[in-house]
Protein backbone atom coordinates (compact mmCIF):
# COMPACT_ATOMS: atom_id res chain seq x y z
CA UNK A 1 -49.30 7.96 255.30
CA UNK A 2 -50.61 10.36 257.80
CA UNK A 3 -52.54 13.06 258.10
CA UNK A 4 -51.89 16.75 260.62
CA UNK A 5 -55.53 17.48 262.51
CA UNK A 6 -54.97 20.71 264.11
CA UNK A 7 -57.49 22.46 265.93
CA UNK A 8 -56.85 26.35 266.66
CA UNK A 9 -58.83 28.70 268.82
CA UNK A 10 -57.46 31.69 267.28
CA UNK A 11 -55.93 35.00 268.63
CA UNK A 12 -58.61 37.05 266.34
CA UNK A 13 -56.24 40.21 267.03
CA UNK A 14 -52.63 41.06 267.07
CA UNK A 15 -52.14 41.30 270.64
CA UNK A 16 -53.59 38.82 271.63
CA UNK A 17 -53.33 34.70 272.21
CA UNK A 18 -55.72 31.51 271.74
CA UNK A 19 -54.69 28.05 271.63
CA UNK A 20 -53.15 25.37 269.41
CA UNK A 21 -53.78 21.47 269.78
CA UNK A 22 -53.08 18.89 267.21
CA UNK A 23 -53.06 15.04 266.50
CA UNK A 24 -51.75 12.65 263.56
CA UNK A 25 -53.83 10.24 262.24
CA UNK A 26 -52.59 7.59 260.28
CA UNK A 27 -54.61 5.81 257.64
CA UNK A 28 -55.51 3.18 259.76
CA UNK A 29 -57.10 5.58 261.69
CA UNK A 30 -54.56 5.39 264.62
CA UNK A 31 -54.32 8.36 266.44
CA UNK A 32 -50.77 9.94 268.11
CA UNK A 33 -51.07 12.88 270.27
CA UNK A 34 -48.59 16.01 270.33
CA UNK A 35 -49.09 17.25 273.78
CA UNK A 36 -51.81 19.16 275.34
CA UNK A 37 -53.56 22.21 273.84
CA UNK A 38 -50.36 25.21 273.84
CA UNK A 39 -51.13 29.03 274.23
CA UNK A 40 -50.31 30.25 270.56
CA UNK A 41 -50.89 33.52 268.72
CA UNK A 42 -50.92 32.90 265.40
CA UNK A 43 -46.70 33.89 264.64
CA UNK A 44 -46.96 30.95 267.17
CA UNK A 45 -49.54 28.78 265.77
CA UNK A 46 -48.00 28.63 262.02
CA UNK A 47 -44.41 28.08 263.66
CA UNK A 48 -45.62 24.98 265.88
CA UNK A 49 -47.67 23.53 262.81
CA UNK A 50 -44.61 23.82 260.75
CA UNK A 51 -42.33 21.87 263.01
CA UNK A 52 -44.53 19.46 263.48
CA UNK A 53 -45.29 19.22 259.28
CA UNK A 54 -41.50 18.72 259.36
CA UNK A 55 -40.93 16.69 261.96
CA UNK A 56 -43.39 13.65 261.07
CA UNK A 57 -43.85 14.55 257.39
CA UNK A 58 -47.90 14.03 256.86
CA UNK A 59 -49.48 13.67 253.42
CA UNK A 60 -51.99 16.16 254.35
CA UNK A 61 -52.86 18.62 257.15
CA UNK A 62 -56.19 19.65 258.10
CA UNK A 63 -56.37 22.85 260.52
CA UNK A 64 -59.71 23.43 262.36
CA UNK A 65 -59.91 27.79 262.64
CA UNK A 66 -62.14 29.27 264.94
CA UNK A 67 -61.92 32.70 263.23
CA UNK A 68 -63.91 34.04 260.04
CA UNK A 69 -61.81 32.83 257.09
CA UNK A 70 -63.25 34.64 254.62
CA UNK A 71 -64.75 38.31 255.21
CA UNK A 72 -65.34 40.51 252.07
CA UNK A 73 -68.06 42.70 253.79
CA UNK A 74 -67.43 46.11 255.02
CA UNK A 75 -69.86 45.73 257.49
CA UNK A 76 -72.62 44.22 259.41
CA UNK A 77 -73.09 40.36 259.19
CA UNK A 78 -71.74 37.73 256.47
CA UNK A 79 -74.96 35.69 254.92
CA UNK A 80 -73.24 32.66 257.36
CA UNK A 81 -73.73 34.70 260.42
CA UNK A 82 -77.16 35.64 259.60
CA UNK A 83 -77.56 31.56 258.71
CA UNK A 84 -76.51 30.82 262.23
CA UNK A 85 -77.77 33.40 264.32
CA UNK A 86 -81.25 31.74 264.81
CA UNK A 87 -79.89 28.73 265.76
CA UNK A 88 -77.64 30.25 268.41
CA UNK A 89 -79.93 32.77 269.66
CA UNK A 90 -82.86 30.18 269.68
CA UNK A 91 -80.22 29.17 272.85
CA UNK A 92 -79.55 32.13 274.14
CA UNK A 93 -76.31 32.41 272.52
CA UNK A 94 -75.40 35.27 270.04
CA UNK A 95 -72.96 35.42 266.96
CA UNK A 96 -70.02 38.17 266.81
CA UNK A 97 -70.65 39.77 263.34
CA UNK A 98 -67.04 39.65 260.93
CA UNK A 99 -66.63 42.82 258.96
CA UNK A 100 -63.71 44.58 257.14
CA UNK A 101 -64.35 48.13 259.52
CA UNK A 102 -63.00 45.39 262.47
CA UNK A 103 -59.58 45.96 261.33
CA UNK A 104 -57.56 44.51 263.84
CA UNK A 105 -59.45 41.16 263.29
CA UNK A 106 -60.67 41.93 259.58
CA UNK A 107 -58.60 44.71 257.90
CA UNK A 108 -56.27 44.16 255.26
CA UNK A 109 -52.95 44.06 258.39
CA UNK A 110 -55.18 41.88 260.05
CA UNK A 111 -53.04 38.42 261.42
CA UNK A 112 -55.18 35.88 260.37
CA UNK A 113 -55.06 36.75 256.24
CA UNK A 114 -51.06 36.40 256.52
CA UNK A 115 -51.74 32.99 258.18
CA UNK A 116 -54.30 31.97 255.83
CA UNK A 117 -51.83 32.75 253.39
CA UNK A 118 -48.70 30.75 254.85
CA UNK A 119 -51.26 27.10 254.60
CA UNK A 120 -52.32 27.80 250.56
CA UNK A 121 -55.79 30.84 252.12
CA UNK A 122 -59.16 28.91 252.97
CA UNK A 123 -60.11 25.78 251.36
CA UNK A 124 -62.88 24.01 250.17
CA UNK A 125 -64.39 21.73 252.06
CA UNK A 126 -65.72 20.07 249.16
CA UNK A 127 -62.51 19.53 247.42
CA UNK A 128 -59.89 17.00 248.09
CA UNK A 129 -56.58 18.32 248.39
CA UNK A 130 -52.60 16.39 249.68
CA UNK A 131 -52.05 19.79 251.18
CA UNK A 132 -52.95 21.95 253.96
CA UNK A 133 -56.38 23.26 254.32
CA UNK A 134 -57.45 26.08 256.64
CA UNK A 135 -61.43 25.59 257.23
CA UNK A 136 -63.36 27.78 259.77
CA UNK A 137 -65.94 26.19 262.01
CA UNK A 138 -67.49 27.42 265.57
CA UNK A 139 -67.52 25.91 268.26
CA UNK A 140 -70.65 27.05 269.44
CA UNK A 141 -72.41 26.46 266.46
CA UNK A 142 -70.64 22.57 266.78
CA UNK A 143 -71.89 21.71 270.23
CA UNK A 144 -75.44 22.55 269.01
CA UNK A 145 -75.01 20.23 266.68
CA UNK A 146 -73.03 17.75 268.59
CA UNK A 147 -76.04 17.64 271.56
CA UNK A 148 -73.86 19.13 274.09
CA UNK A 149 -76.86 21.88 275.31
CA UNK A 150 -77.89 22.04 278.54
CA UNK A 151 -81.83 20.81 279.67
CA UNK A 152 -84.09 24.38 279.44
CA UNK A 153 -87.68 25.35 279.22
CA UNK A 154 -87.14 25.94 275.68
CA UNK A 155 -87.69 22.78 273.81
CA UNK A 156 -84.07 23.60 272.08
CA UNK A 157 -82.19 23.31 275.35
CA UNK A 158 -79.91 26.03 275.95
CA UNK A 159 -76.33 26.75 275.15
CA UNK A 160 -73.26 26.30 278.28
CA UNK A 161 -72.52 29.56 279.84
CA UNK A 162 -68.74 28.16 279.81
CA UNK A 163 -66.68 31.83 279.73
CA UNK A 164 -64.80 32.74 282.71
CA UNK A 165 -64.02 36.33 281.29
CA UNK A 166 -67.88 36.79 281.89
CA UNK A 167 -68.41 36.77 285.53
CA UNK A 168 -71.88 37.69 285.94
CA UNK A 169 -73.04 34.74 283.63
CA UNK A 170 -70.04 31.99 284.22
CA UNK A 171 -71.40 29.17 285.59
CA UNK A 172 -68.83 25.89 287.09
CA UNK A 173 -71.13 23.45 286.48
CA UNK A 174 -71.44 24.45 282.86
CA UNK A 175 -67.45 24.47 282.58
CA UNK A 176 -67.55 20.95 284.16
CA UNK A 177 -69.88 19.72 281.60
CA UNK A 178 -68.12 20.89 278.19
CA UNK A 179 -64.77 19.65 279.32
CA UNK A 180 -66.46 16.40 280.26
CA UNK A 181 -68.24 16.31 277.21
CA UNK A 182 -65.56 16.97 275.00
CA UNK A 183 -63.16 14.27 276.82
CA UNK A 184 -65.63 11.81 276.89
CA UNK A 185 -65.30 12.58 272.66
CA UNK A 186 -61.25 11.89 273.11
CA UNK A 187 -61.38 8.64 275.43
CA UNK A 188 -63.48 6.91 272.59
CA UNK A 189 -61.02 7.53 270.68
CA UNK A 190 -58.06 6.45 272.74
CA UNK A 191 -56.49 10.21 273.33
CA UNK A 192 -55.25 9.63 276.93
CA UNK A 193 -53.45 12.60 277.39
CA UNK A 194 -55.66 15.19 276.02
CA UNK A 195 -58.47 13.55 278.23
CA UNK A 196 -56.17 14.01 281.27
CA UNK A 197 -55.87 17.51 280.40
CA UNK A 198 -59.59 18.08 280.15
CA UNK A 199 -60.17 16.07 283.38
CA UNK A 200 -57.86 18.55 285.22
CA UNK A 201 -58.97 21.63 283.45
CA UNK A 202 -62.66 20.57 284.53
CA UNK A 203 -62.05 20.66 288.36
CA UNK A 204 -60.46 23.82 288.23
CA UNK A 205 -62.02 25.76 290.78
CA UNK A 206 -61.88 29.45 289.03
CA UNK A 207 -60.86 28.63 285.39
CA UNK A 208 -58.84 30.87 283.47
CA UNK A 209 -59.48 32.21 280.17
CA UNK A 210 -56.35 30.07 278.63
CA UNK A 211 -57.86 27.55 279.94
CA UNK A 212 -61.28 28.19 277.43
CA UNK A 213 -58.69 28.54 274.51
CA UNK A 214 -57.82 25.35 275.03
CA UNK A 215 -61.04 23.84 275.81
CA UNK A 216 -62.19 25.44 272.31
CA UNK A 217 -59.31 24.87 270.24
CA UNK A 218 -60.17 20.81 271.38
CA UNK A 219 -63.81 21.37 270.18
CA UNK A 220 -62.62 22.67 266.92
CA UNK A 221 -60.10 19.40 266.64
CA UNK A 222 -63.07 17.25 267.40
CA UNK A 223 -64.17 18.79 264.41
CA UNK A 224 -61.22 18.04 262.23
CA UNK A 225 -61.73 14.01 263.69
CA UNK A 226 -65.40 13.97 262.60
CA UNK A 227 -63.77 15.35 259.06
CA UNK A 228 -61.12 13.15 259.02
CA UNK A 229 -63.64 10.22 260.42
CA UNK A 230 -65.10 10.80 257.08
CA UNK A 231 -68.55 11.14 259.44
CA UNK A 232 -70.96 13.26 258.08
CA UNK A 233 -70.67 17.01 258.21
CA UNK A 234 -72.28 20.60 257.64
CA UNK A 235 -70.74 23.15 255.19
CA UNK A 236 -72.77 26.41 256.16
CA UNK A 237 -72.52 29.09 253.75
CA UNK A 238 -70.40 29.65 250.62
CA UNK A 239 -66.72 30.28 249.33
CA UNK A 240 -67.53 33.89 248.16
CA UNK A 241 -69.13 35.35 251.11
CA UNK A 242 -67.90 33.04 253.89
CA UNK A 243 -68.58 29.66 255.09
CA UNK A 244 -68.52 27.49 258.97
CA UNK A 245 -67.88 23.55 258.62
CA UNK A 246 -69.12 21.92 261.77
CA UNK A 247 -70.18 17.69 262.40
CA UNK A 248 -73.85 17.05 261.04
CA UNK A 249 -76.55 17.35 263.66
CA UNK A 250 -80.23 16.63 262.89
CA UNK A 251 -82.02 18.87 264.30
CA UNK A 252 -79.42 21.90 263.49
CA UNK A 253 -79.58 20.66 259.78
CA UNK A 254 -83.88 21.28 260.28
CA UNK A 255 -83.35 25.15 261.92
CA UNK A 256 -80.80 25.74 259.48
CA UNK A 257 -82.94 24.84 256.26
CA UNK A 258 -85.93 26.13 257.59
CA UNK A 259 -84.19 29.60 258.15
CA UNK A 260 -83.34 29.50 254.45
CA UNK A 261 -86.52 28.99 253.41
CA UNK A 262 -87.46 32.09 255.60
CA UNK A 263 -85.00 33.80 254.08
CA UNK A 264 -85.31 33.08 250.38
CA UNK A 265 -82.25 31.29 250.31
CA UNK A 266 -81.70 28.08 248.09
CA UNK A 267 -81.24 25.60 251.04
CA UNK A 268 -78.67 23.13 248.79
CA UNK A 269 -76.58 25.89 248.10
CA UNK A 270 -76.24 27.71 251.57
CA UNK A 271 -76.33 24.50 253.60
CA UNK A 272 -74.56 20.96 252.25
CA UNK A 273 -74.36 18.09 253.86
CA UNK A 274 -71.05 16.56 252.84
CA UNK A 275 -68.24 14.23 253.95
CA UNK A 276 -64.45 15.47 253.53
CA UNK A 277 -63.35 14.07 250.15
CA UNK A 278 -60.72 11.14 250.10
């Protein structure tokens, strides 16, 4: 018995690509790699999960989406965003609202609701399932609760400046210290080739942005590990109005309860701390 972890940095528009990586884990908790993180829009991404449901013929398979999986507002912010914004911004990061007038991400042609529908829509975290489940997480929101912010004057650190499409706030050694971070997370747990692939990636000299896809679709499979880990997690947000599933991080779990308390939300209904069912 095995199960598919797939982590996909998603294409978020028709035209354009993100990034596909993927391990199986058997129940002994062995890991076997499938290659390095591929370029994949999401025709691509469903066709390369599919072979490789067919070709080794898991019991379940657990896909990692950075992209908003559920989106029923016709504009402004889900209640998740709003959740996670003060977290974020408290780093000097911001979250990209997900609204239905975004139609080439969000309208009803949109790529990622025929994808959701190919693996069974989103899932619930909370529920076990033999299946496939698609679950949305962030990986911004997962290396602020993973520790991987960098030393500010601002007590909360502050958040990598890791995106070589933005030139006027890309910063190398920032780049250098994600990938490192996030292949010191796959050498624990005895991935040798996708920590090879970070290595590289990290002394790249002028990074592409590929080469972000693929450092972000291995964030969000480090989040399908600490899932699959059965480690403790966050579910941010609900089912109805759209939720973000990232590892459990102390401090993130305070700023997150405290902003529903702000907010006059009930804290054990926006923010759970769970571990995937068996």
């Amino acid at each position: 018995m095995a199960t598919l972890l797939v982590g996909f940095d998603s294409a978020w528009t028709p035209n354009n690509s993100g990034a596909l990586v993927g391990v199986l884990r058997a129940e002994d908790g062995a890991l076997q790699e499938l290659g390095p993180p591929k370029i994949a829009d999401f025709r691509r991404a469903e066709d390369v999960i599919l072979r490789w449901q067919d070709q080794h013929s898991p019991t379940s398979t657990l896909v990692l989406l950075d992209q908003p999986t559920v989106v029923n507002n016709a504009a402004g912010q889900r209640p998740v965003e709003n959740l996670v914004a003060s977290p974020v911004s408290l780093r000097y990061g911001g979250v990209q609202p997900a609204n239905t007038e975004r139609k080439e991400m969000f309208g009803e042609q949109a790529p990622v609701w025929r994808f959701l529908a190919r693996f069974g829509g989103p899932a619930d975290p909370l529920e076990s399932t033999t299946g496939t489940q698609v679950l949305e997480t962030y990986p911004t929101l997962a290396m602020i609760a993973l520790g991987w912010t960098l030393p500010d004057s601002r007590p909360t650190g502050r958040l990598p400046k890791y995106n070589p499409a933005r030139n006027k706030t890309f910063s190398k050694s920032d780049w250098r210290h994600v990938c490192l971070q996030a292949s010191s997370a796959f050498r624990e747990r005895g991935l040798p080739e996708l920590v090879s692939w970070l290595d590289n990636v990290a002394r790249v000299d002028s990074p592409r942005k590929s080469d972000q896809d693929g450092l972000d679709a291995c964030i969000c499979l480090l989040v399908a590990l600490y899932l699959a880990e059965l480690r403790d997690c966050l579910m941010v947000g609900d089912l109805n109005s759209g939720y973000i599933v990232v590892p459990y991080g102390k401090d993130l779990y305070g700023e997150l309860t405290a902003r529903c308390e702000k907010t006059g939300r009930d804290q054990s209904q926006w923010v759970r701390l769970f571990r995937l069912p068996r």
